[in-house]
N, C-alpha and C. Protein backbone atom coordinates (compact mmCIF):
# COMPACT_ATOMS: atom_id res chain seq x y z
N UNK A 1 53.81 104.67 24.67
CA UNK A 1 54.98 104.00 25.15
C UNK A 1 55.22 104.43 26.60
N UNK A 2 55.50 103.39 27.01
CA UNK A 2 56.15 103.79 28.63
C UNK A 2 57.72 104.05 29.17
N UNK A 3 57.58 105.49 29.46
CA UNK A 3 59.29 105.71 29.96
C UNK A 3 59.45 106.25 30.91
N UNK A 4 60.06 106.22 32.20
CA UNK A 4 60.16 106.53 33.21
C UNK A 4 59.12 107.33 33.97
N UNK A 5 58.41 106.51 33.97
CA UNK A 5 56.94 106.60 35.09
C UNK A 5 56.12 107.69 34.16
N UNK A 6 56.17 107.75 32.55
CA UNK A 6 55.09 108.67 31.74
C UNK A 6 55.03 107.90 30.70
N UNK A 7 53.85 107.64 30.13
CA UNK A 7 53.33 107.58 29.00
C UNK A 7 53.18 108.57 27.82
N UNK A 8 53.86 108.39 26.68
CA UNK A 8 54.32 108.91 25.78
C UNK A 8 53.64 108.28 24.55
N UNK A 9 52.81 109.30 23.69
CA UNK A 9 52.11 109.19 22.62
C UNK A 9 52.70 110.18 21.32
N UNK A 10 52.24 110.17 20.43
CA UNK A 10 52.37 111.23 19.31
C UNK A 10 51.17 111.12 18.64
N UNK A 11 50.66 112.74 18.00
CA UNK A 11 49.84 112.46 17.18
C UNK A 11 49.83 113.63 16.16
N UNK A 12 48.86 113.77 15.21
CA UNK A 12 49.14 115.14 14.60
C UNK A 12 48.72 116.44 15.33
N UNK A 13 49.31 117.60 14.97
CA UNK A 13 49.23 118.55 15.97
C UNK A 13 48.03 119.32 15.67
N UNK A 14 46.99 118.51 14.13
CA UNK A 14 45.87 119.28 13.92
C UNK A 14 44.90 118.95 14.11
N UNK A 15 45.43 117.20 14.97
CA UNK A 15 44.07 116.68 15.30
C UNK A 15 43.25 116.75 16.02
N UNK A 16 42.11 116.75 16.38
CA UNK A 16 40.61 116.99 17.20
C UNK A 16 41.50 116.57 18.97
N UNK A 17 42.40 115.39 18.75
CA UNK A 17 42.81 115.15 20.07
C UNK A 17 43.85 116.32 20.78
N UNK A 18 44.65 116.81 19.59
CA UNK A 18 45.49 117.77 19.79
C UNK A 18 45.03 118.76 20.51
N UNK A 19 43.98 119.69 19.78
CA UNK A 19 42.99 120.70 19.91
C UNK A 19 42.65 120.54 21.16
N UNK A 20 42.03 119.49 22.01
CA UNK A 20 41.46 119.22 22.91
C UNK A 20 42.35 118.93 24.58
N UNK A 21 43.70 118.76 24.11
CA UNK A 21 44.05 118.68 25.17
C UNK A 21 45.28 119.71 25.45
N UNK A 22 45.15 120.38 24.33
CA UNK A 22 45.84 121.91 24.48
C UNK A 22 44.62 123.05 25.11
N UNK A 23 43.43 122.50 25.61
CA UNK A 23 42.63 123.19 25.76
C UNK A 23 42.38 122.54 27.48
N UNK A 24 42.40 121.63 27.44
CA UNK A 24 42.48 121.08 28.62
C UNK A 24 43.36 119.67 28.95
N UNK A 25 43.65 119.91 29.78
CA UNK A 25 45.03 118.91 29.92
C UNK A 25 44.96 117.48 30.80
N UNK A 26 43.63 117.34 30.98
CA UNK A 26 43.23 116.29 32.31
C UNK A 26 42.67 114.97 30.98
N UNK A 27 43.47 113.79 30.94
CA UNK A 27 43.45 112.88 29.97
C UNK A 27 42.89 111.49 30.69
N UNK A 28 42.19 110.80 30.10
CA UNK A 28 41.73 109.02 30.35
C UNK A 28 41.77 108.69 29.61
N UNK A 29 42.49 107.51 29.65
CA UNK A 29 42.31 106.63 27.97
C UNK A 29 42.81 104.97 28.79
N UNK A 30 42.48 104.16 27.80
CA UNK A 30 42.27 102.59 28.24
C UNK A 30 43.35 101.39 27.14
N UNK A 31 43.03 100.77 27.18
CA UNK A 31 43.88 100.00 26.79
C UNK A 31 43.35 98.57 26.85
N UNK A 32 43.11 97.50 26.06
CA UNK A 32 42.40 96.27 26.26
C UNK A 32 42.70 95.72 25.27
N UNK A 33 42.51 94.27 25.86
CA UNK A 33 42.49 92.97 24.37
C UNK A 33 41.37 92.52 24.95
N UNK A 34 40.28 92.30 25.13
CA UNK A 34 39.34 91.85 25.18
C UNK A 34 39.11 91.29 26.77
N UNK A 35 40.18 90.42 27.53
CA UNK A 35 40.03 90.17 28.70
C UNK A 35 40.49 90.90 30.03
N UNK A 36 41.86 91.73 29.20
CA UNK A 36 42.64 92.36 30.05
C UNK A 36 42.63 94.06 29.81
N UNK A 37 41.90 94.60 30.88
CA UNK A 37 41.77 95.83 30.56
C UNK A 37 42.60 97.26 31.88
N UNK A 38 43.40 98.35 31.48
CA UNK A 38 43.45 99.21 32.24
C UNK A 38 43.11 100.42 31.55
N UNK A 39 42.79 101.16 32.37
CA UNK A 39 42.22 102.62 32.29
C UNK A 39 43.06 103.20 33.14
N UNK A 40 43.41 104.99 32.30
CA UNK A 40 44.47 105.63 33.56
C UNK A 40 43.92 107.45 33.48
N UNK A 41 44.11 107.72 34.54
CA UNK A 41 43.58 109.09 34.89
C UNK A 41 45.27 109.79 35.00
N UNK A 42 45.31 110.62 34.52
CA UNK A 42 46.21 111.76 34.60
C UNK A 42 46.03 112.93 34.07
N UNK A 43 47.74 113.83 33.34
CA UNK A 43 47.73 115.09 33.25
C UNK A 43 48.60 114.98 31.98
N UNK A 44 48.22 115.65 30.90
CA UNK A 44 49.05 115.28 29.65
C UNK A 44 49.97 117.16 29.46
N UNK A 45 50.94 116.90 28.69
CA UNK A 45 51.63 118.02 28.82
C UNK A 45 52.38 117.09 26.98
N UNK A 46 52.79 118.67 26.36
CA UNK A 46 53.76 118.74 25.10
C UNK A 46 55.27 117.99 25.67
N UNK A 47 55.71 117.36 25.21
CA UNK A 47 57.12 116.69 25.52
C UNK A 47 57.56 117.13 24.32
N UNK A 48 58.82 118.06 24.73
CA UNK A 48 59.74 119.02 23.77
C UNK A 48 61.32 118.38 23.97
N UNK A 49 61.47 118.12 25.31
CA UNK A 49 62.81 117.63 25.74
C UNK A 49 63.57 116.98 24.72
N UNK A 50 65.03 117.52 23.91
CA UNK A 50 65.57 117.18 22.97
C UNK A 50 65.86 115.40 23.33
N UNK A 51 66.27 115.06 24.45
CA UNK A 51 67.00 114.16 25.07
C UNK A 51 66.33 113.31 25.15
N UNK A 52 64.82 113.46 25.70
CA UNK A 52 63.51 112.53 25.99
C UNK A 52 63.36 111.91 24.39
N UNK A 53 63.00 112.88 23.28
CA UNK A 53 62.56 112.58 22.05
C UNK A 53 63.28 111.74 21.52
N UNK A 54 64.36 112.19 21.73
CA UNK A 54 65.79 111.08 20.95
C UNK A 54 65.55 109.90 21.54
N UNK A 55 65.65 109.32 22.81
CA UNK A 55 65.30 108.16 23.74
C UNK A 55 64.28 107.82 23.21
N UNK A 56 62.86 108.24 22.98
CA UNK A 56 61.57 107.65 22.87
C UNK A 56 61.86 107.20 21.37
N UNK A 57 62.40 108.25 20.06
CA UNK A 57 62.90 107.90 18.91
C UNK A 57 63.50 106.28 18.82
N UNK A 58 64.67 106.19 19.57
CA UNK A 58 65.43 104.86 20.01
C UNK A 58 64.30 103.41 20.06
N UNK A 59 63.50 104.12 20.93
CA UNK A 59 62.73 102.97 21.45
C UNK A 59 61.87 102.51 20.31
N UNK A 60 61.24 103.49 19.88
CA UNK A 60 60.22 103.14 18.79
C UNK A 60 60.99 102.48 17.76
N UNK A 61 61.92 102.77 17.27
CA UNK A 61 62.97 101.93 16.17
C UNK A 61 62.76 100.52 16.83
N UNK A 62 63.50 100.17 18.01
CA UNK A 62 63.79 98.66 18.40
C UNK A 62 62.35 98.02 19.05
N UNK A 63 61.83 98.67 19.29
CA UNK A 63 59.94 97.93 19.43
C UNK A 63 59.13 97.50 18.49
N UNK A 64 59.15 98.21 17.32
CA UNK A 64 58.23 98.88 16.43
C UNK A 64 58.96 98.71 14.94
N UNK A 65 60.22 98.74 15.11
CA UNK A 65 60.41 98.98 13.71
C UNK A 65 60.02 99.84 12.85
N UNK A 66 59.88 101.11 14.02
CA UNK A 66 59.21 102.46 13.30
C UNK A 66 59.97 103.52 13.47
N UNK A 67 60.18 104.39 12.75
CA UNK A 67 61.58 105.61 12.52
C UNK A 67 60.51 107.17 12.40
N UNK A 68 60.03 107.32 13.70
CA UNK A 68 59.03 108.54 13.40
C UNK A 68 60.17 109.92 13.40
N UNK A 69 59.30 110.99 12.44
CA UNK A 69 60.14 112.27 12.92
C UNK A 69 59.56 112.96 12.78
N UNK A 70 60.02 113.55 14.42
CA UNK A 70 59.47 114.84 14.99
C UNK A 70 60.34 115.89 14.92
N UNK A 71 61.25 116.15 13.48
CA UNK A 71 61.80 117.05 13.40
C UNK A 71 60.80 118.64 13.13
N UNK A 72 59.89 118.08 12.57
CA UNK A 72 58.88 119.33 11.62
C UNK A 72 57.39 118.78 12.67
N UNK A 73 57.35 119.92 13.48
CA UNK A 73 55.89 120.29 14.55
C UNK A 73 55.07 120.30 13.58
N UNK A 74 55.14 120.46 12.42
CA UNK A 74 53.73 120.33 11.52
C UNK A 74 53.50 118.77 10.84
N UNK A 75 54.14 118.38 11.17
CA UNK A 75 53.47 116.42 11.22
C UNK A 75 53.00 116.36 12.56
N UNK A 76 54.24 115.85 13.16
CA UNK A 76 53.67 114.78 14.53
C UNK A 76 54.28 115.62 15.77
N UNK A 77 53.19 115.42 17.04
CA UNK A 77 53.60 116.18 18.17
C UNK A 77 53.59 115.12 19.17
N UNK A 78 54.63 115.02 20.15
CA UNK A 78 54.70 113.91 21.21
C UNK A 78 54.12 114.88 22.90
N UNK A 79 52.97 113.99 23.15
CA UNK A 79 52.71 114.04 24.48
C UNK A 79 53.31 113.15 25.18
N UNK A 80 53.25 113.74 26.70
CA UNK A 80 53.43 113.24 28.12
C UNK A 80 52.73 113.39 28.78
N UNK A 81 52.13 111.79 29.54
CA UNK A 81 51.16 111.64 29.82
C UNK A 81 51.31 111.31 31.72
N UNK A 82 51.14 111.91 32.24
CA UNK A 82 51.89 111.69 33.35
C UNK A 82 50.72 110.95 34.69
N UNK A 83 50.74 109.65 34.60
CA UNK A 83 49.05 109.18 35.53
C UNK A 83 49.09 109.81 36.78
N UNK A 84 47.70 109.83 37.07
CA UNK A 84 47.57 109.79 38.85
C UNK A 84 47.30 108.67 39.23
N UNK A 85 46.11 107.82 38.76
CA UNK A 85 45.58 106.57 38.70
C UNK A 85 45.51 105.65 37.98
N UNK A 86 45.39 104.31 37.78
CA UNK A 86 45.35 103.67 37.44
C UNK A 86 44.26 102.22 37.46
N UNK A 87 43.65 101.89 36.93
CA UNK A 87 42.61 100.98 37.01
C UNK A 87 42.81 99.94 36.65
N UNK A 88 43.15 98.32 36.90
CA UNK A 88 43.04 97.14 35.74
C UNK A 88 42.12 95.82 36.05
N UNK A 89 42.02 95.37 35.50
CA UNK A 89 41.32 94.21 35.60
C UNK A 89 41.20 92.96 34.85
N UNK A 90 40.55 92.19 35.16
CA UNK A 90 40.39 90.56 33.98
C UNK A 90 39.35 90.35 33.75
N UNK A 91 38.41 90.26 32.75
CA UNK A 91 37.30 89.97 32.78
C UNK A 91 37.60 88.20 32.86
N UNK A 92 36.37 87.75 32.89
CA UNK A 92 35.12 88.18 33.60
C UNK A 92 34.93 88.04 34.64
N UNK A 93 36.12 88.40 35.41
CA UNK A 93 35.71 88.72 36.93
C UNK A 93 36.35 89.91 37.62
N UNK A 94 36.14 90.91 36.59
CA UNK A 94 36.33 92.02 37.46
C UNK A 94 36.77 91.95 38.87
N UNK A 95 35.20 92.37 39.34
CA UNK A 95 35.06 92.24 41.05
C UNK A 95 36.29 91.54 41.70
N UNK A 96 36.69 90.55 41.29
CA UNK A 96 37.76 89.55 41.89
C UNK A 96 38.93 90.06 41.79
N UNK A 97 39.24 91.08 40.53
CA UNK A 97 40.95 91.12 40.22
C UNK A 97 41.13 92.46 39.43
N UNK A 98 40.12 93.17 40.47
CA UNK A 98 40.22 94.87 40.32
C UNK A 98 41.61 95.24 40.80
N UNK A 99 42.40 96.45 40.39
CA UNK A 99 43.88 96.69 40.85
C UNK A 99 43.69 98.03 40.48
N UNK A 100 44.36 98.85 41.90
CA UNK A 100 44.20 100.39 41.57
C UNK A 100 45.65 100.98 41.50
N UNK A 101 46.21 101.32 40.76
CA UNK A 101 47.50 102.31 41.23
C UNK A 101 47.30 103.65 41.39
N UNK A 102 48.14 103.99 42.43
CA UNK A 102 48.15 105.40 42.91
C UNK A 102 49.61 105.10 42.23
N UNK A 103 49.81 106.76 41.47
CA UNK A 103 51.38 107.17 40.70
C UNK A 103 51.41 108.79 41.90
């Protein structure tokens, strides 16, 4: 989810992704439907902020129709994903309608 210039995920705190970016914190991940694709380079960090969680909570209800809880760290843990870059494009013409963001 996107909230004030960070990308915000959850996942379990025992998973292989967890493990891995508590170990190192430098994240890429993409995003596509088949024609429309971005890729983003950043820095992921634990999002604990009582205030943030509640807000992101909010959001996921009225998006999603989903009621996650991150009361108990032994389910689900919410990252912050904070970009440097950004990559997008259209296939199939790339080359034509490459777009870079600097964050």
């Amino acid at each position: 989810m996107w909230k004030k210039n960070s990308f915000y995920f959850e996942t379990d705190p025992g998973s292989q992704k967890a493990r891995n970016l508590a170990g190192n914190p430098r994240i890429v991940f993409h995003v596509q439907d088949g024609m429309d694709t971005v890729i983003v380079e950043g820095t992921v960090e634990r999002e604990k902020g009582l205030r943030m969680l509640k807000l992101l909570n909010a959001e996921y209800v009225r998006k999603y129709a989903y009621k996650p809880d991150w009361s108990n760290e032994k389910h689900q843990i919410v990252f912050r994903v904070r970009p440097r870059i950004a990559h997008a494009w259209k296939a199939p013409r790339m080359h034509r309608t490459l777009v870079n963001f600097l964050f």
